[in-house]
PDB file of N, CA and C in Angstrom:
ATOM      1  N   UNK A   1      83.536 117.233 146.197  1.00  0.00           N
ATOM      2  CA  UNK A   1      83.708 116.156 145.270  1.00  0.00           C
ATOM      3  C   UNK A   1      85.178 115.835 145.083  1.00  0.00           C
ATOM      4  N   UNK A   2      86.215 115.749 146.080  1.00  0.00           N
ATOM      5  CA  UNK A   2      87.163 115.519 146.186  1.00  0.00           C
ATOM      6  C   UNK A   2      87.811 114.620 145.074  1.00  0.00           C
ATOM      7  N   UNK A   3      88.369 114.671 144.455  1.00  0.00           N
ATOM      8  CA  UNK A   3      88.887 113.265 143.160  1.00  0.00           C
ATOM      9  C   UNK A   3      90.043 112.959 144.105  1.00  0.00           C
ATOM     10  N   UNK A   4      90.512 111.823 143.940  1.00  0.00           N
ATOM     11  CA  UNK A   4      91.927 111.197 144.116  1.00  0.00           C
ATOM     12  C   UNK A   4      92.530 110.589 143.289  1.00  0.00           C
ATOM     13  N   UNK A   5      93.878 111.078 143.167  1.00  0.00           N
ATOM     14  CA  UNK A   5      94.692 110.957 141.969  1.00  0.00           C
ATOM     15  C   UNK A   5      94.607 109.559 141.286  1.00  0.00           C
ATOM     16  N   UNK A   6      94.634 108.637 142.536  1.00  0.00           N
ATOM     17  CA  UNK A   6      94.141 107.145 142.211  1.00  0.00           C
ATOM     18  C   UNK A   6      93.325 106.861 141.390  1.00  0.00           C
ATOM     19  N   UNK A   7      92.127 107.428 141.677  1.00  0.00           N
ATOM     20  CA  UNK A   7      90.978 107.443 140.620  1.00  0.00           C
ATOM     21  C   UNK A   7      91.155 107.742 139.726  1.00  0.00           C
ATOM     22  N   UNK A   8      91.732 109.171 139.418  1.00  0.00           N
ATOM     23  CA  UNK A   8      91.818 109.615 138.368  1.00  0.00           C
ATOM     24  C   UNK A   8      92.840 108.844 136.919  1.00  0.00           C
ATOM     25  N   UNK A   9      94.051 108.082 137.649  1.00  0.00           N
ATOM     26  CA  UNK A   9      94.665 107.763 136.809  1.00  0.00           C
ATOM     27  C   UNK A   9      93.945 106.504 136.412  1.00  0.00           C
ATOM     28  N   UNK A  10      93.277 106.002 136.800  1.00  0.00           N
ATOM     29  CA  UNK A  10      91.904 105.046 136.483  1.00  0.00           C
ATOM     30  C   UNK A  10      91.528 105.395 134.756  1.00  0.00           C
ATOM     31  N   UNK A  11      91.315 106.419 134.791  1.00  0.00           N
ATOM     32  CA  UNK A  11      90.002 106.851 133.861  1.00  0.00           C
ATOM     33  C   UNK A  11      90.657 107.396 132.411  1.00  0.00           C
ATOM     34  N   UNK A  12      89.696 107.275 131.623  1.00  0.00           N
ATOM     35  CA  UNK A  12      90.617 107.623 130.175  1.00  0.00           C
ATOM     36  C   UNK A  12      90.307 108.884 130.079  1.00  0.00           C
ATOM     37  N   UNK A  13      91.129 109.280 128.701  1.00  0.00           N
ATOM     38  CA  UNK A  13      91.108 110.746 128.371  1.00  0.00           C
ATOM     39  C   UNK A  13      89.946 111.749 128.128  1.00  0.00           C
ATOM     40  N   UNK A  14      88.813 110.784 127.857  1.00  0.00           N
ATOM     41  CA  UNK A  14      87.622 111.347 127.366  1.00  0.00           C
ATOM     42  C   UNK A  14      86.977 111.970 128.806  1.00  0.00           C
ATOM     43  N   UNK A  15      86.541 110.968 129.895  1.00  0.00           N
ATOM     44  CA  UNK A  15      86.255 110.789 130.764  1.00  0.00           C
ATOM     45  C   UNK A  15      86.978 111.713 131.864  1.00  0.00           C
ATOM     46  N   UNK A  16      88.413 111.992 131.757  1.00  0.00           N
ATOM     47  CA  UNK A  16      88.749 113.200 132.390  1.00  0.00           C
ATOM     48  C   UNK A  16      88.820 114.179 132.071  1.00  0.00           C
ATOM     49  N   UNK A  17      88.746 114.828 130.881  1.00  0.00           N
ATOM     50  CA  UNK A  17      87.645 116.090 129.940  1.00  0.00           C
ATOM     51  C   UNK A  17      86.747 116.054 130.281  1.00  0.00           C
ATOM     52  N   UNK A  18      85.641 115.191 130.831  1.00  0.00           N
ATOM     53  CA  UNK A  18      84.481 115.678 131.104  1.00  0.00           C
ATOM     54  C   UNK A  18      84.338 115.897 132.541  1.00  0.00           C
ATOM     55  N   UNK A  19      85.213 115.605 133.357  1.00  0.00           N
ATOM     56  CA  UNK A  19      85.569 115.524 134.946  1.00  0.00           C
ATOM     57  C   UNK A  19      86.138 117.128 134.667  1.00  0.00           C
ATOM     58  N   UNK A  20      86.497 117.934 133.958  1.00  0.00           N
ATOM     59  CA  UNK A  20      87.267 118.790 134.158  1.00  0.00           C
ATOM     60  C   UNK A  20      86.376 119.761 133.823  1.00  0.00           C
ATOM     61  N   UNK A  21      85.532 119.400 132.564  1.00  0.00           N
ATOM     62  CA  UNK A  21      84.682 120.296 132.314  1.00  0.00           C
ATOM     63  C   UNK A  21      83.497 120.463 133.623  1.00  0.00           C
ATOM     64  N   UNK A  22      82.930 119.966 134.143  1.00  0.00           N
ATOM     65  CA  UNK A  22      82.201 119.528 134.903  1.00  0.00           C
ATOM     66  C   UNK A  22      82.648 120.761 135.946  1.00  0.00           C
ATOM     67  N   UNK A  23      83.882 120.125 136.327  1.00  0.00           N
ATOM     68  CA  UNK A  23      84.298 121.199 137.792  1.00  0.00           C
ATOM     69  C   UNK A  23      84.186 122.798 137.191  1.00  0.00           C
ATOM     70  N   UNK A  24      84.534 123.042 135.950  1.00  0.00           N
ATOM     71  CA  UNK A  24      85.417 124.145 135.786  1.00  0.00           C
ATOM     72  C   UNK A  24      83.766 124.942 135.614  1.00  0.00           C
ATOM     73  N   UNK A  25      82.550 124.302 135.226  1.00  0.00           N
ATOM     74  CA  UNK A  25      81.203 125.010 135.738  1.00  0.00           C
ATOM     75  C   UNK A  25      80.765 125.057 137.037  1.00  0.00           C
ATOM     76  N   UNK A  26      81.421 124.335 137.898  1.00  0.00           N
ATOM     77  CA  UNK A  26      81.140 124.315 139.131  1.00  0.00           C
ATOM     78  C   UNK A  26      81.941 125.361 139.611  1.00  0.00           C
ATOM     79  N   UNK A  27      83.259 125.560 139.394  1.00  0.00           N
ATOM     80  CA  UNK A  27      84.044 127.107 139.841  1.00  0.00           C
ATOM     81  C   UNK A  27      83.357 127.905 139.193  1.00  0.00           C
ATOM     82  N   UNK A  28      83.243 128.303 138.005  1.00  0.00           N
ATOM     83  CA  UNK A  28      81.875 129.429 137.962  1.00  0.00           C
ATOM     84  C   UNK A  28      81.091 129.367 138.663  1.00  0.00           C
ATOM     85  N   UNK A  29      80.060 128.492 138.966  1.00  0.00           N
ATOM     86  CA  UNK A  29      79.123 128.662 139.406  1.00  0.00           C
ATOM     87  C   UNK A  29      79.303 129.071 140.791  1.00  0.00           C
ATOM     88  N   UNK A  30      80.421 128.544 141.564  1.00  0.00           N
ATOM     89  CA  UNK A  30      80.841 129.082 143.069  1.00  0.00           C
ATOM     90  C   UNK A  30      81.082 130.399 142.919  1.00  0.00           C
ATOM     91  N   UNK A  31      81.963 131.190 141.844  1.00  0.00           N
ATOM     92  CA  UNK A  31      82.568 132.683 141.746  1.00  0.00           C
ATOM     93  C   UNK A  31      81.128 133.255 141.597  1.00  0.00           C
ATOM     94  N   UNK A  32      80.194 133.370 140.609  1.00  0.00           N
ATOM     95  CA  UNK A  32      79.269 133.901 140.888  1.00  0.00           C
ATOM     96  C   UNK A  32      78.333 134.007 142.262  1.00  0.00           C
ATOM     97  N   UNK A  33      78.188 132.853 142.876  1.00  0.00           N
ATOM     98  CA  UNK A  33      77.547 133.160 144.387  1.00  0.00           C
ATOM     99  C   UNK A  33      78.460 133.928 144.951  1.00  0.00           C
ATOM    100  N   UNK A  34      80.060 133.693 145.153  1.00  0.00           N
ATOM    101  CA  UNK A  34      80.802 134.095 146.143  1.00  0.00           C
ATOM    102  C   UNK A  34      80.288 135.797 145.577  1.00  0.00           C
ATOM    103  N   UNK A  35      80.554 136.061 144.738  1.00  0.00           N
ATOM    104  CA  UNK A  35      80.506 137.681 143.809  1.00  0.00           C
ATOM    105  C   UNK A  35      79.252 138.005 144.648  1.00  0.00           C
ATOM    106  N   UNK A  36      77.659 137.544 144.294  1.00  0.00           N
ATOM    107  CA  UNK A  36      76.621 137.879 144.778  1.00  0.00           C
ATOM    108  C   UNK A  36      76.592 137.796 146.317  1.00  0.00           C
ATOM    109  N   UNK A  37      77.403 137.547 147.135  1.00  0.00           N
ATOM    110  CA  UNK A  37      76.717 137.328 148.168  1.00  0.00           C
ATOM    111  C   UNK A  37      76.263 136.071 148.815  1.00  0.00           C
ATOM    112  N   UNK A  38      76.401 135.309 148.075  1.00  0.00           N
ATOM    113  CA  UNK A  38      75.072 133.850 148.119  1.00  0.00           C
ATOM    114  C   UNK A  38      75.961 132.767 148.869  1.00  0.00           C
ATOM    115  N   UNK A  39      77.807 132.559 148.793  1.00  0.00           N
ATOM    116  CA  UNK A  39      78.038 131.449 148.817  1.00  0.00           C
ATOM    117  C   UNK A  39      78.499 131.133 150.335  1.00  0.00           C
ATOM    118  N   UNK A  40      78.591 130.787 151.452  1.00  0.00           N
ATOM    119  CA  UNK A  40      78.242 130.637 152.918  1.00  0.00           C
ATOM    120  C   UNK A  40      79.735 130.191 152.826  1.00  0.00           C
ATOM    121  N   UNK A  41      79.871 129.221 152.178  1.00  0.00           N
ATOM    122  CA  UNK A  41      81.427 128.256 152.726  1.00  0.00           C
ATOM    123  C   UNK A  41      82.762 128.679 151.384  1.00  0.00           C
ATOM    124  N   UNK A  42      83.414 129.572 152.051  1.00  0.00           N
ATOM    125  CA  UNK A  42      83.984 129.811 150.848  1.00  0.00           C
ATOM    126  C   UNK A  42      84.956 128.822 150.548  1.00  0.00           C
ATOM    127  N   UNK A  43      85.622 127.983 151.387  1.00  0.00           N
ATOM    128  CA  UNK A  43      86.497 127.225 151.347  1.00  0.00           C
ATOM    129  C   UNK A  43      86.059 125.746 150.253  1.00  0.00           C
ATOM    130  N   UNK A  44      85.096 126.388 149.569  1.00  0.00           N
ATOM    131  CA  UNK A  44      84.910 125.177 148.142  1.00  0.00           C
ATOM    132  C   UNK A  44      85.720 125.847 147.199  1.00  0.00           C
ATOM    133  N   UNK A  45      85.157 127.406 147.090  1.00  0.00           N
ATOM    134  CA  UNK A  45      86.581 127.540 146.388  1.00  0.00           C
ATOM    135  C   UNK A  45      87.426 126.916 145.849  1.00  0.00           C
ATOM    136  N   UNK A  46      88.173 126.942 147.062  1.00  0.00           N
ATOM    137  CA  UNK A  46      90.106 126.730 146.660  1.00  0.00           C
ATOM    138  C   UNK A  46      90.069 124.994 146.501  1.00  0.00           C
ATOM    139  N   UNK A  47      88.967 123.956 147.259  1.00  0.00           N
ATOM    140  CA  UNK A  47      88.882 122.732 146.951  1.00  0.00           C
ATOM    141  C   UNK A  47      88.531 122.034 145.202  1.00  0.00           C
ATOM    142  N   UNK A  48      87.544 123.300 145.095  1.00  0.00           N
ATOM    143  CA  UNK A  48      87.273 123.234 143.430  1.00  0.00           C
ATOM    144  C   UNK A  48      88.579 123.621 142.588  1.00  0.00           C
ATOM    145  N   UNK A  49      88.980 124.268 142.899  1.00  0.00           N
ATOM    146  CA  UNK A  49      90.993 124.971 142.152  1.00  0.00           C
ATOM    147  C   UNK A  49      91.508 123.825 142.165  1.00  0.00           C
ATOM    148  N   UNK A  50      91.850 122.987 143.394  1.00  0.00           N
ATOM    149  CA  UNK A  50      92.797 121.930 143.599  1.00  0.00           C
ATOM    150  C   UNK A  50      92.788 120.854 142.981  1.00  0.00           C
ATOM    151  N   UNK A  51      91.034 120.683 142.629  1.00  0.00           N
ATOM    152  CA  UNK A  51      90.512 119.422 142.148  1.00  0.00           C
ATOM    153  C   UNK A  51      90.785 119.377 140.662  1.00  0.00           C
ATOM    154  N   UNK A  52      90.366 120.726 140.268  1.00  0.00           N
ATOM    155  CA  UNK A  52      90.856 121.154 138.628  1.00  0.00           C
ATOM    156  C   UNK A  52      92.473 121.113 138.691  1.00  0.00           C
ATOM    157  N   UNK A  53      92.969 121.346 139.078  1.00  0.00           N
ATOM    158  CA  UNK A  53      94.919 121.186 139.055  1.00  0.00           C
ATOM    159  C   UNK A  53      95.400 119.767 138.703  1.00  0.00           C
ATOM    160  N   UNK A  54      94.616 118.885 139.503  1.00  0.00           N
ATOM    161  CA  UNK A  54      94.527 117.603 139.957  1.00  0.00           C
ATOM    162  C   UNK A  54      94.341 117.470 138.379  1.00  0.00           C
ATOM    163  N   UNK A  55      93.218 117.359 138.030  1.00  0.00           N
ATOM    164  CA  UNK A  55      92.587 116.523 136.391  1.00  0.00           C
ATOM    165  C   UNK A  55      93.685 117.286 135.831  1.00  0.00           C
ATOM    166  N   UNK A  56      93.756 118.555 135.658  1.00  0.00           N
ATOM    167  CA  UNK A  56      94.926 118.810 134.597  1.00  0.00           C
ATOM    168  C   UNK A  56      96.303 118.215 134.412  1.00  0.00           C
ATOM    169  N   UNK A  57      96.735 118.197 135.826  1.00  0.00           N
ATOM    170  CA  UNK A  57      97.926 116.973 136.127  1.00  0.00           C
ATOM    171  C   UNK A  57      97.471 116.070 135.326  1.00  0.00           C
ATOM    172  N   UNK A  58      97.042 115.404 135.591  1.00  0.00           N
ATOM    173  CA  UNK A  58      96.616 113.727 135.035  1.00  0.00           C
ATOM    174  C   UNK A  58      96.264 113.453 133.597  1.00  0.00           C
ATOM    175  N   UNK A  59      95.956 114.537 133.090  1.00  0.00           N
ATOM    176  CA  UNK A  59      95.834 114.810 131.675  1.00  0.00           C
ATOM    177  C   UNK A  59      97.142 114.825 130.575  1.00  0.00           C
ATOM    178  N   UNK A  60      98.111 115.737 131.689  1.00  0.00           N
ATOM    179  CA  UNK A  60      99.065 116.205 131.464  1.00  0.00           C
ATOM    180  C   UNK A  60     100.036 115.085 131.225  1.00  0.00           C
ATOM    181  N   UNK A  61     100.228 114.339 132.234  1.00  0.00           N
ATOM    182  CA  UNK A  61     101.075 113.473 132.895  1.00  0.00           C
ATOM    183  C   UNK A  61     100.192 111.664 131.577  1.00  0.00           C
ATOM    184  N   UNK A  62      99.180 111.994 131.274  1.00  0.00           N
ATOM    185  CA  UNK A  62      98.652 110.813 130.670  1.00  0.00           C
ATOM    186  C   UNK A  62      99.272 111.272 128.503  1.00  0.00           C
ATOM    187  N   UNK A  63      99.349 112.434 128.638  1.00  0.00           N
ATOM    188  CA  UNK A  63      99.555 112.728 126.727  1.00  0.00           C
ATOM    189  C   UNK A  63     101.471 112.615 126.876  1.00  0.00           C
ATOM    190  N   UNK A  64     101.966 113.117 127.871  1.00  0.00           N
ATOM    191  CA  UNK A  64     102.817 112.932 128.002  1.00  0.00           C
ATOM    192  C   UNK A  64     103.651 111.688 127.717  1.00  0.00           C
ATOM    193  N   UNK A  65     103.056 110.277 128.410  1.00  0.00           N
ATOM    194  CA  UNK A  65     103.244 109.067 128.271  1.00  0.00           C
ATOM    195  C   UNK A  65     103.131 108.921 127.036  1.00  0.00           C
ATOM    196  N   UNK A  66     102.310 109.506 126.271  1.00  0.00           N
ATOM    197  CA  UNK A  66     101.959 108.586 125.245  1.00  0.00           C
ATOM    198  C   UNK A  66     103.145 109.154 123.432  1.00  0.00           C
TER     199      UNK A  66
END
């Protein structure tokens, strides 16, 4: 679910809280398979990390402005 920063600076504050929340159950939910055994492609991982860095940037970079 790749975001691009483009997009992201699109979207309001509410809307990227819930983009963030969203992922940050989806990295759980990857750490637990990876933990069990279960998860085949680990390289979502570090794509799920990047994507969360990403919204936090933009969060960051949006209260900042203001």
């Amino acid at each position: 679910m790749k975001a691009k920063s483009k997009e992201l600076h699109a979207k309001s504050a509410d809307e990227l809280n819930t983009e963030l929340l969203d992922l940050l159950k989806a990295h759980f939910s990857l750490r637990m398979q990876h933990a069990t055994q279960q998860l085949n492609n680990t390289s979502q991982l570090g794509k799920v990390r990047r994507d969360i860095a990403r919204v936090r940037t933009v969060i960051r970079e949006k209260a900042g402005a203001q």
